[in-house]
PDB file of N, CA and C in Angstrom:
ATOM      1  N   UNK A   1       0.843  -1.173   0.000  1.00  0.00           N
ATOM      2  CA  UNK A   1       0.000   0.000   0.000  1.00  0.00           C
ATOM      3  C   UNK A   1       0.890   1.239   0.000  1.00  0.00           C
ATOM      4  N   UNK A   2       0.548   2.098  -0.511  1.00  0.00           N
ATOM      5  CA  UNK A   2       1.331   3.698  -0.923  1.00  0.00           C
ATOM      6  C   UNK A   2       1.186   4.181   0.501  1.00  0.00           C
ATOM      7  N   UNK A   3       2.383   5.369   0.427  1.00  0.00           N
ATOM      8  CA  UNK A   3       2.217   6.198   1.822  1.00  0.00           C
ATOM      9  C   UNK A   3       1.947   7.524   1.118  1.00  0.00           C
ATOM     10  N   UNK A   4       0.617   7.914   1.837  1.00  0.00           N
ATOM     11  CA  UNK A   4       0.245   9.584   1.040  1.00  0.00           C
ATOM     12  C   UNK A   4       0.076  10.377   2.439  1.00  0.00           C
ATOM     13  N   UNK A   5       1.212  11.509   2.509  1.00  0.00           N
ATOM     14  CA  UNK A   5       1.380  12.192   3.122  1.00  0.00           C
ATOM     15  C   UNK A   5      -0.466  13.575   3.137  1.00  0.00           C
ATOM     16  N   UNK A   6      -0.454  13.331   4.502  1.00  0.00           N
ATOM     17  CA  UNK A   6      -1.300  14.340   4.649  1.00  0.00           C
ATOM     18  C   UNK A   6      -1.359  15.662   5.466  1.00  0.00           C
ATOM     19  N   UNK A   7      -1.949  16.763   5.809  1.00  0.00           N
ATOM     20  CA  UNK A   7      -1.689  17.667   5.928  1.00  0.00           C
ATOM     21  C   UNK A   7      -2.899  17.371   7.717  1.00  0.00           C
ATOM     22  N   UNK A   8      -1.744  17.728   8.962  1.00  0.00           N
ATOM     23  CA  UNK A   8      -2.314  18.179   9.770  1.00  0.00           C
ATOM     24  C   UNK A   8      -3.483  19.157   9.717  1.00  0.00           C
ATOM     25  N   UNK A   9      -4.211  20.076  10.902  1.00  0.00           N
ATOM     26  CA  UNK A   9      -5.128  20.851  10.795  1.00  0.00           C
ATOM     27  C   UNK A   9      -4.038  22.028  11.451  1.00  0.00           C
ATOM     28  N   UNK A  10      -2.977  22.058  12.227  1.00  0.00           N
ATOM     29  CA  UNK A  10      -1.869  22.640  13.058  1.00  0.00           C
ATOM     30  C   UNK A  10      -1.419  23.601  11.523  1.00  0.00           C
ATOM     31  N   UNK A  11      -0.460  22.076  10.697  1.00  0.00           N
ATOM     32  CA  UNK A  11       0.171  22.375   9.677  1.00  0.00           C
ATOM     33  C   UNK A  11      -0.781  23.387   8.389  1.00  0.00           C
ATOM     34  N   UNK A  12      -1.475  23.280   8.420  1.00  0.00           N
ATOM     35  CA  UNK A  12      -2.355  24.082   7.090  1.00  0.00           C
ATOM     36  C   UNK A  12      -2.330  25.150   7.066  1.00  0.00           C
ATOM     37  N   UNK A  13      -2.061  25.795   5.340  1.00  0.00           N
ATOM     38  CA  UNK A  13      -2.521  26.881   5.459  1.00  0.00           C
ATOM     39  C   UNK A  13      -3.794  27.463   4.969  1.00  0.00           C
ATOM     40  N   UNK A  14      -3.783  28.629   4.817  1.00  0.00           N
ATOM     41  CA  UNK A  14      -5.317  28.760   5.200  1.00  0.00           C
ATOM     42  C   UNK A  14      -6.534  28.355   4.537  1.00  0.00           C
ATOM     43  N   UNK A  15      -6.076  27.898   3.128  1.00  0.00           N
ATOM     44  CA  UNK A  15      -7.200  27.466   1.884  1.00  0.00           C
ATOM     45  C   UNK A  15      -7.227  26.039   2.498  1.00  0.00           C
ATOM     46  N   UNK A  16      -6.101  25.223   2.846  1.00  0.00           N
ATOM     47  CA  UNK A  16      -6.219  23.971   3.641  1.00  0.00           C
ATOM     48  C   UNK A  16      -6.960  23.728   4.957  1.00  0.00           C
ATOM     49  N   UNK A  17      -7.010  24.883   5.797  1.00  0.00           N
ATOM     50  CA  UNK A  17      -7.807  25.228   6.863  1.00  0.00           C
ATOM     51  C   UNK A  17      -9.179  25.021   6.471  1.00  0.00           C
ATOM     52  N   UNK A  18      -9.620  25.738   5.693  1.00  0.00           N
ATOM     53  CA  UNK A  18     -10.767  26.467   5.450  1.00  0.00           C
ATOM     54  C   UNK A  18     -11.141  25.033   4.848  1.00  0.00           C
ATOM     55  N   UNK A  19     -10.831  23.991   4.039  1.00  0.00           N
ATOM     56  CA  UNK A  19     -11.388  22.576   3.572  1.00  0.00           C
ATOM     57  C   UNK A  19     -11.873  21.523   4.871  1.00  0.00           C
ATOM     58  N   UNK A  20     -10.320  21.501   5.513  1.00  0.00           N
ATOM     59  CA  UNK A  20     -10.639  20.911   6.949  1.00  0.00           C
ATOM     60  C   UNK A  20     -11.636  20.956   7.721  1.00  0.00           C
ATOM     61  N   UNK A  21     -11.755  22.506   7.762  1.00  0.00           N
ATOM     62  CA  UNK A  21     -12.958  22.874   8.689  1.00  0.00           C
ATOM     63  C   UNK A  21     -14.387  22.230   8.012  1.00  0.00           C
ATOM     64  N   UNK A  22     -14.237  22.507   7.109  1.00  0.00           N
ATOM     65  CA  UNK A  22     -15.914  22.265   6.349  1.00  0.00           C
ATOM     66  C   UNK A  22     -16.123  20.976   6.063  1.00  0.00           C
ATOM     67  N   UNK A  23     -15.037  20.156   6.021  1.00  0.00           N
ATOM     68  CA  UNK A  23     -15.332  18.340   5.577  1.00  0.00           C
ATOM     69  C   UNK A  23     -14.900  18.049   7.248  1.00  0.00           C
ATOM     70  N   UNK A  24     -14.041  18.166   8.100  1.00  0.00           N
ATOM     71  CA  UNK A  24     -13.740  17.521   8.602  1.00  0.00           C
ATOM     72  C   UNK A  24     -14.398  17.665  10.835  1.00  0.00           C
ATOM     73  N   UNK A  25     -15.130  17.923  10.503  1.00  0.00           N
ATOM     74  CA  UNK A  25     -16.561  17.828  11.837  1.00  0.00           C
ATOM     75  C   UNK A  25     -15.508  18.217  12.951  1.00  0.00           C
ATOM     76  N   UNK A  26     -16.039  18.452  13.956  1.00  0.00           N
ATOM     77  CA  UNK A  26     -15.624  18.848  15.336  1.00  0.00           C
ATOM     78  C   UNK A  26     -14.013  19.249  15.305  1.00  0.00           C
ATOM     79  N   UNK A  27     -13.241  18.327  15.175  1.00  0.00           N
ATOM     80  CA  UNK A  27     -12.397  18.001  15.114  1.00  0.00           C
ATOM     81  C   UNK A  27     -11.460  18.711  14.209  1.00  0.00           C
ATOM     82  N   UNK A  28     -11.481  19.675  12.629  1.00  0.00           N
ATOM     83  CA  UNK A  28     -11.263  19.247  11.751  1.00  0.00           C
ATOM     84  C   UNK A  28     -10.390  18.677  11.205  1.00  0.00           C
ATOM     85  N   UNK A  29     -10.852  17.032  11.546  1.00  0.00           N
ATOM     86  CA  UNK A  29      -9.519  15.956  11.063  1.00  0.00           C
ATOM     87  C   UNK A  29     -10.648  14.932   9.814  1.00  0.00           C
ATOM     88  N   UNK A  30     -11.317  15.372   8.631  1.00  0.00           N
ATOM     89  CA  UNK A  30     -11.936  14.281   7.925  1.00  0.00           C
ATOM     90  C   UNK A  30     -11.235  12.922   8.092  1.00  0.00           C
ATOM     91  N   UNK A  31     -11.730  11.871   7.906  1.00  0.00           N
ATOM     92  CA  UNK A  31     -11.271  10.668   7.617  1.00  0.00           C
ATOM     93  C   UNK A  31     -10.444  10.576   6.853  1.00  0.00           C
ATOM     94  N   UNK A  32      -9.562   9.556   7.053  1.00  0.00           N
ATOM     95  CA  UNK A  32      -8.340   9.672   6.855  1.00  0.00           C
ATOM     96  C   UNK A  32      -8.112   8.936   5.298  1.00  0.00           C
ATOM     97  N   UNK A  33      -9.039   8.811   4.645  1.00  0.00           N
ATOM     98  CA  UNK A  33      -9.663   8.345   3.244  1.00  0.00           C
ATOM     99  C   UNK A  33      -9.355   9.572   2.562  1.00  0.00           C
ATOM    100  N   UNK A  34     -10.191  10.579   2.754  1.00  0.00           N
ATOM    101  CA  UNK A  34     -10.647  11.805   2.592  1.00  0.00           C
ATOM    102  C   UNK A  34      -9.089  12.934   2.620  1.00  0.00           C
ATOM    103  N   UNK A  35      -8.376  13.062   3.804  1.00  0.00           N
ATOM    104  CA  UNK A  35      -7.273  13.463   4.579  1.00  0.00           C
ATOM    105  C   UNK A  35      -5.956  13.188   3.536  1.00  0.00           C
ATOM    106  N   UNK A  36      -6.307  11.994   2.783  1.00  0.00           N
ATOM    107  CA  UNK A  36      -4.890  11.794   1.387  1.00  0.00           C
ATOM    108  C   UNK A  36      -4.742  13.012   0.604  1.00  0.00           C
ATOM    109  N   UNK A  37      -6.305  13.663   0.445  1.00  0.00           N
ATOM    110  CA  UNK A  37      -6.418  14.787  -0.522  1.00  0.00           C
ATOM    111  C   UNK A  37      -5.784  15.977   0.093  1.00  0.00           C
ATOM    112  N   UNK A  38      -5.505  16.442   1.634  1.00  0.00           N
ATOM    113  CA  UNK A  38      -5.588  17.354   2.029  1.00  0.00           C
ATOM    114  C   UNK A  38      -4.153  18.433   1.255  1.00  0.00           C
ATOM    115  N   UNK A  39      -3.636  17.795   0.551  1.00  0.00           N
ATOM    116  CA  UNK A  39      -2.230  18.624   0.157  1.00  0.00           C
ATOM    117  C   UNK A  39      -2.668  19.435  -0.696  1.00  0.00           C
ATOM    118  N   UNK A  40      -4.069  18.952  -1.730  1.00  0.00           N
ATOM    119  CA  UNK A  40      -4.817  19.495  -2.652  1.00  0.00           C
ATOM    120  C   UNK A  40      -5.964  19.672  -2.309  1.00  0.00           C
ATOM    121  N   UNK A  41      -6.305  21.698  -1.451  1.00  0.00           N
ATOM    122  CA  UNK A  41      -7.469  21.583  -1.369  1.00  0.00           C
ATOM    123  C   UNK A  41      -9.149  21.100  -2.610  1.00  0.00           C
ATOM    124  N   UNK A  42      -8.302  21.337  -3.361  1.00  0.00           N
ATOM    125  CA  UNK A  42      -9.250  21.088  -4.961  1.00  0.00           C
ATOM    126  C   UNK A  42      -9.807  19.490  -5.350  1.00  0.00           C
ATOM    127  N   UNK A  43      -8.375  19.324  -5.227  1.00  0.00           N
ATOM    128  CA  UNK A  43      -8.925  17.792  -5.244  1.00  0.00           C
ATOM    129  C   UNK A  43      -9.363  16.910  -4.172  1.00  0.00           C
ATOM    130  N   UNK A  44      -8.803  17.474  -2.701  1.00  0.00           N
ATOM    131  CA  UNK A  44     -10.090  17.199  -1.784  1.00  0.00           C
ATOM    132  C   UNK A  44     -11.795  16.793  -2.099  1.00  0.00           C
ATOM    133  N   UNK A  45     -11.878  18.565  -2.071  1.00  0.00           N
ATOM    134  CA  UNK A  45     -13.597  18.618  -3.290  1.00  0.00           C
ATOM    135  C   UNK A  45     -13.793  17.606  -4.004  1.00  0.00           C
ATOM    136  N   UNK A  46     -13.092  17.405  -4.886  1.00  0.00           N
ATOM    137  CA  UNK A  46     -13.420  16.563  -5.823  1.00  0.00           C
ATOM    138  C   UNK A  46     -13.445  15.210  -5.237  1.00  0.00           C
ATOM    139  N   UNK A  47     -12.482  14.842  -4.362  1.00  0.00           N
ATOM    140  CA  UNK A  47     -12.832  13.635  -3.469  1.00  0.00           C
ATOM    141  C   UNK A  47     -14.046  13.387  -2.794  1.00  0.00           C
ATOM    142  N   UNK A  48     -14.463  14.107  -2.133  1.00  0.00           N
ATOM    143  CA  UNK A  48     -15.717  14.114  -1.327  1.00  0.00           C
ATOM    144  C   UNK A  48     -16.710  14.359  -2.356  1.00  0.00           C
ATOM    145  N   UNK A  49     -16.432  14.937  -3.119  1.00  0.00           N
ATOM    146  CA  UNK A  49     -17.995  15.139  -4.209  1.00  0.00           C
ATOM    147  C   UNK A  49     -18.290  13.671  -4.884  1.00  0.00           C
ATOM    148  N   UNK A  50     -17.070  12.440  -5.588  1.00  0.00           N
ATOM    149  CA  UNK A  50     -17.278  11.780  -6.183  1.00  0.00           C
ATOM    150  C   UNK A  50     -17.152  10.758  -5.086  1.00  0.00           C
ATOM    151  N   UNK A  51     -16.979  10.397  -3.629  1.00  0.00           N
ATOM    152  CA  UNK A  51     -17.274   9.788  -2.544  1.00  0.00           C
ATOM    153  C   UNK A  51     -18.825   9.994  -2.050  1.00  0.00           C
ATOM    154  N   UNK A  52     -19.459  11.210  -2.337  1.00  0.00           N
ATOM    155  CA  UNK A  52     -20.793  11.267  -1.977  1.00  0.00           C
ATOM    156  C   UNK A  52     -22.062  10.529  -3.164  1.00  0.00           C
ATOM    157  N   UNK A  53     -20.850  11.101  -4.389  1.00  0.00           N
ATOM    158  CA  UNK A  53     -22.201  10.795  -5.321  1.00  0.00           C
ATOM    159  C   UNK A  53     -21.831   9.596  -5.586  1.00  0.00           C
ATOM    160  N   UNK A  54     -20.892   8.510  -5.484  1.00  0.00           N
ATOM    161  CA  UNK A  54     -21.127   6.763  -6.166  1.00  0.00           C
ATOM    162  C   UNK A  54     -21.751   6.292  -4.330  1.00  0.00           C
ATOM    163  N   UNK A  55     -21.469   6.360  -2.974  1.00  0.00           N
ATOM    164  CA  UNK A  55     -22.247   6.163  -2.066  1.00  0.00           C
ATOM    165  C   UNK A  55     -23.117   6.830  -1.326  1.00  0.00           C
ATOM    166  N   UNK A  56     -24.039   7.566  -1.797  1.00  0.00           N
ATOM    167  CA  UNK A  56     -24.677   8.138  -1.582  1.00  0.00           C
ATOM    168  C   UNK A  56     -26.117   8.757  -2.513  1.00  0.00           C
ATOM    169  N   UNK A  57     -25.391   8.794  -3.836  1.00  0.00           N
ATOM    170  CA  UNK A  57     -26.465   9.287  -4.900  1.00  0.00           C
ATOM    171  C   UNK A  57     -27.481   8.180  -5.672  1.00  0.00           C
ATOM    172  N   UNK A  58     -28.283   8.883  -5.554  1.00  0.00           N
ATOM    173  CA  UNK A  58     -29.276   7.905  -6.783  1.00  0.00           C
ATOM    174  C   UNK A  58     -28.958   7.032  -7.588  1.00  0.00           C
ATOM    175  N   UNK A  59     -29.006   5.826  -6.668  1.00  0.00           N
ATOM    176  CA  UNK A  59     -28.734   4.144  -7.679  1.00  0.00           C
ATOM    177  C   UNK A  59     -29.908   3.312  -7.205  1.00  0.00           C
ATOM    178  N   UNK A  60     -29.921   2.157  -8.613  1.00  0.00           N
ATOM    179  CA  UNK A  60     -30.912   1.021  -7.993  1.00  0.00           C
ATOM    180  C   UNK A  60     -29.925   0.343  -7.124  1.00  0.00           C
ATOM    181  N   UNK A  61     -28.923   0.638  -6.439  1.00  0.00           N
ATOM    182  CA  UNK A  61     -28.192  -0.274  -5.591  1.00  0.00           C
ATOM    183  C   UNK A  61     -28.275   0.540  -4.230  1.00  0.00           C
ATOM    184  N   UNK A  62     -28.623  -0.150  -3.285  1.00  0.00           N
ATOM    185  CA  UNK A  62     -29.063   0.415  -1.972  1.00  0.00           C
ATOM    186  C   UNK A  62     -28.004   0.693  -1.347  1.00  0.00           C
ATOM    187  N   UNK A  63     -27.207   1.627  -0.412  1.00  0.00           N
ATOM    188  CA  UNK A  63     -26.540   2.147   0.359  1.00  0.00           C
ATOM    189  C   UNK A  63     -25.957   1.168   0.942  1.00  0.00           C
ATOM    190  N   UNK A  64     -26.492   0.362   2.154  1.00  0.00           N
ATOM    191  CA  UNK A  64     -26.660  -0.983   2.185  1.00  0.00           C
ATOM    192  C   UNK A  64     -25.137  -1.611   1.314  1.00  0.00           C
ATOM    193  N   UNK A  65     -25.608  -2.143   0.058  1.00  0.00           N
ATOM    194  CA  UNK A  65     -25.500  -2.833  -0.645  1.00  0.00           C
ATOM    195  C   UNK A  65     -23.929  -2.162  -1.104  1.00  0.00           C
ATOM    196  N   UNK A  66     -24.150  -1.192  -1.723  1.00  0.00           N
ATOM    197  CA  UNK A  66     -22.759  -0.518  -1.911  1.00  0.00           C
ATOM    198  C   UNK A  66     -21.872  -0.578  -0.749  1.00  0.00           C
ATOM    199  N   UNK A  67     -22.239  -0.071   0.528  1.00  0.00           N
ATOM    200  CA  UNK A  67     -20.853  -0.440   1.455  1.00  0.00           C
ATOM    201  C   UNK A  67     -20.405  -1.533   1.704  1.00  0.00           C
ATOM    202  N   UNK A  68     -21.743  -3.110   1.406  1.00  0.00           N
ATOM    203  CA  UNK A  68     -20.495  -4.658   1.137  1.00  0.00           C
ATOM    204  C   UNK A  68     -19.967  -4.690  -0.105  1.00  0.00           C
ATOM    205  N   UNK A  69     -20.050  -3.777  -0.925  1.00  0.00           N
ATOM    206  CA  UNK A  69     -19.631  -3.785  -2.187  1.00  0.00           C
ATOM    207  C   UNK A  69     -18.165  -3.407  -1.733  1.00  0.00           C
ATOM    208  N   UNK A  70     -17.753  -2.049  -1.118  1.00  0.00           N
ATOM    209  CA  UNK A  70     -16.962  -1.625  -0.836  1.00  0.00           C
ATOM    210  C   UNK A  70     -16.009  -2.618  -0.107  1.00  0.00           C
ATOM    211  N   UNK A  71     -16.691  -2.881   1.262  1.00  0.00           N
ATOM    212  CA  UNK A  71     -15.672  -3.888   2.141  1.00  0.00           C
ATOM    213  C   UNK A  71     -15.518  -5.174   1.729  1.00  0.00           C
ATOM    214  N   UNK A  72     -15.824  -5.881   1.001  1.00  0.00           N
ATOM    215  CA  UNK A  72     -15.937  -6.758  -0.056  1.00  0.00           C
ATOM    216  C   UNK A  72     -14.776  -7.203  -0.988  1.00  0.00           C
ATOM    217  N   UNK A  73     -14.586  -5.615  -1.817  1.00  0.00           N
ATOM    218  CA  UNK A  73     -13.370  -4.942  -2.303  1.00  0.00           C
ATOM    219  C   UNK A  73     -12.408  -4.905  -1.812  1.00  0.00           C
ATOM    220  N   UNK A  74     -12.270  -4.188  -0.459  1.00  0.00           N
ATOM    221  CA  UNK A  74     -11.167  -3.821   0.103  1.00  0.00           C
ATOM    222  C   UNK A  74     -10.608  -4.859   0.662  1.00  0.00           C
ATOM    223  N   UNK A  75     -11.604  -6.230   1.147  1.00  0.00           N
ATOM    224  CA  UNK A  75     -10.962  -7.411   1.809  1.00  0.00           C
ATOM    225  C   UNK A  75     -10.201  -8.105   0.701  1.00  0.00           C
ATOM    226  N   UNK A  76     -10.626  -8.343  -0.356  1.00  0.00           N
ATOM    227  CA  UNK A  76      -9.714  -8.563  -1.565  1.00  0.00           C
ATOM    228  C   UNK A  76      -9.004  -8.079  -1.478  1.00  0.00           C
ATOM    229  N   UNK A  77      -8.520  -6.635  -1.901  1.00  0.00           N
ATOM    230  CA  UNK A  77      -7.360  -5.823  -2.299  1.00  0.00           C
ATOM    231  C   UNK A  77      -6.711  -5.864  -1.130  1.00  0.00           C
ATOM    232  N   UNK A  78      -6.921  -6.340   0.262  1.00  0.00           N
ATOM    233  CA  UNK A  78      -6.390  -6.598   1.669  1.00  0.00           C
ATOM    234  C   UNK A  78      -6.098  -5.449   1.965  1.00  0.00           C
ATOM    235  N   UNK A  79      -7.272  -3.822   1.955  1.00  0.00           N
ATOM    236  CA  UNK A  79      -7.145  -2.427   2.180  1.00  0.00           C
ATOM    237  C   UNK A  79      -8.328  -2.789   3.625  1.00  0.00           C
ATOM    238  N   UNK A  80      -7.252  -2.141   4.619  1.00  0.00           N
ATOM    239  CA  UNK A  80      -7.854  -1.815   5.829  1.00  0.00           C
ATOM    240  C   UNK A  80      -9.430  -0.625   5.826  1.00  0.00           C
ATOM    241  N   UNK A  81      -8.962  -0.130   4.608  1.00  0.00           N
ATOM    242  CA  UNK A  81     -10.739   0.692   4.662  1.00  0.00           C
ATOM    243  C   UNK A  81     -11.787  -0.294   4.329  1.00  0.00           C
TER     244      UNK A  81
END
């Protein structure tokens, strides 16, 4: 598995701040899925936008169904997410 350096909430600057804060709840530390993007606030966005819309958006495949899809996957690919 790759090592992708991510960006503390300490370390950020402020366009990185300002992502943190808004994806990443109380805390702002998003999941650490999410947190790979943080070097690129842009492609962050784009992470979370195309993370919301394949689990989350309008499919005949139930929510449900997509997250054993997911862990399913990942037990194959032997990815701890």
């Amino acid at each position: 598995m790759a090592y992708i350096k991510y960006i503390d909430y300490a370390d950020a600057d402020a366009h990185q701040k300002k992502v943190l804060e808004k994806y990443g709840g109380e805390n702002n530390q998003p999941d650490n899925i999410i947190r790979i993007s943080s070097v690129n606030p842009a492609a962050m966005e784009g992470h979370i936008s195309l993370y919301r819309n394949t689990h989350r958006g309008s499919s005949p495949v139930t929510r449900l169904q997509r997250e054993m899809i997911a862990v399913t996957v990942s037990g194959i690919n032997s990815c701890h997410y």
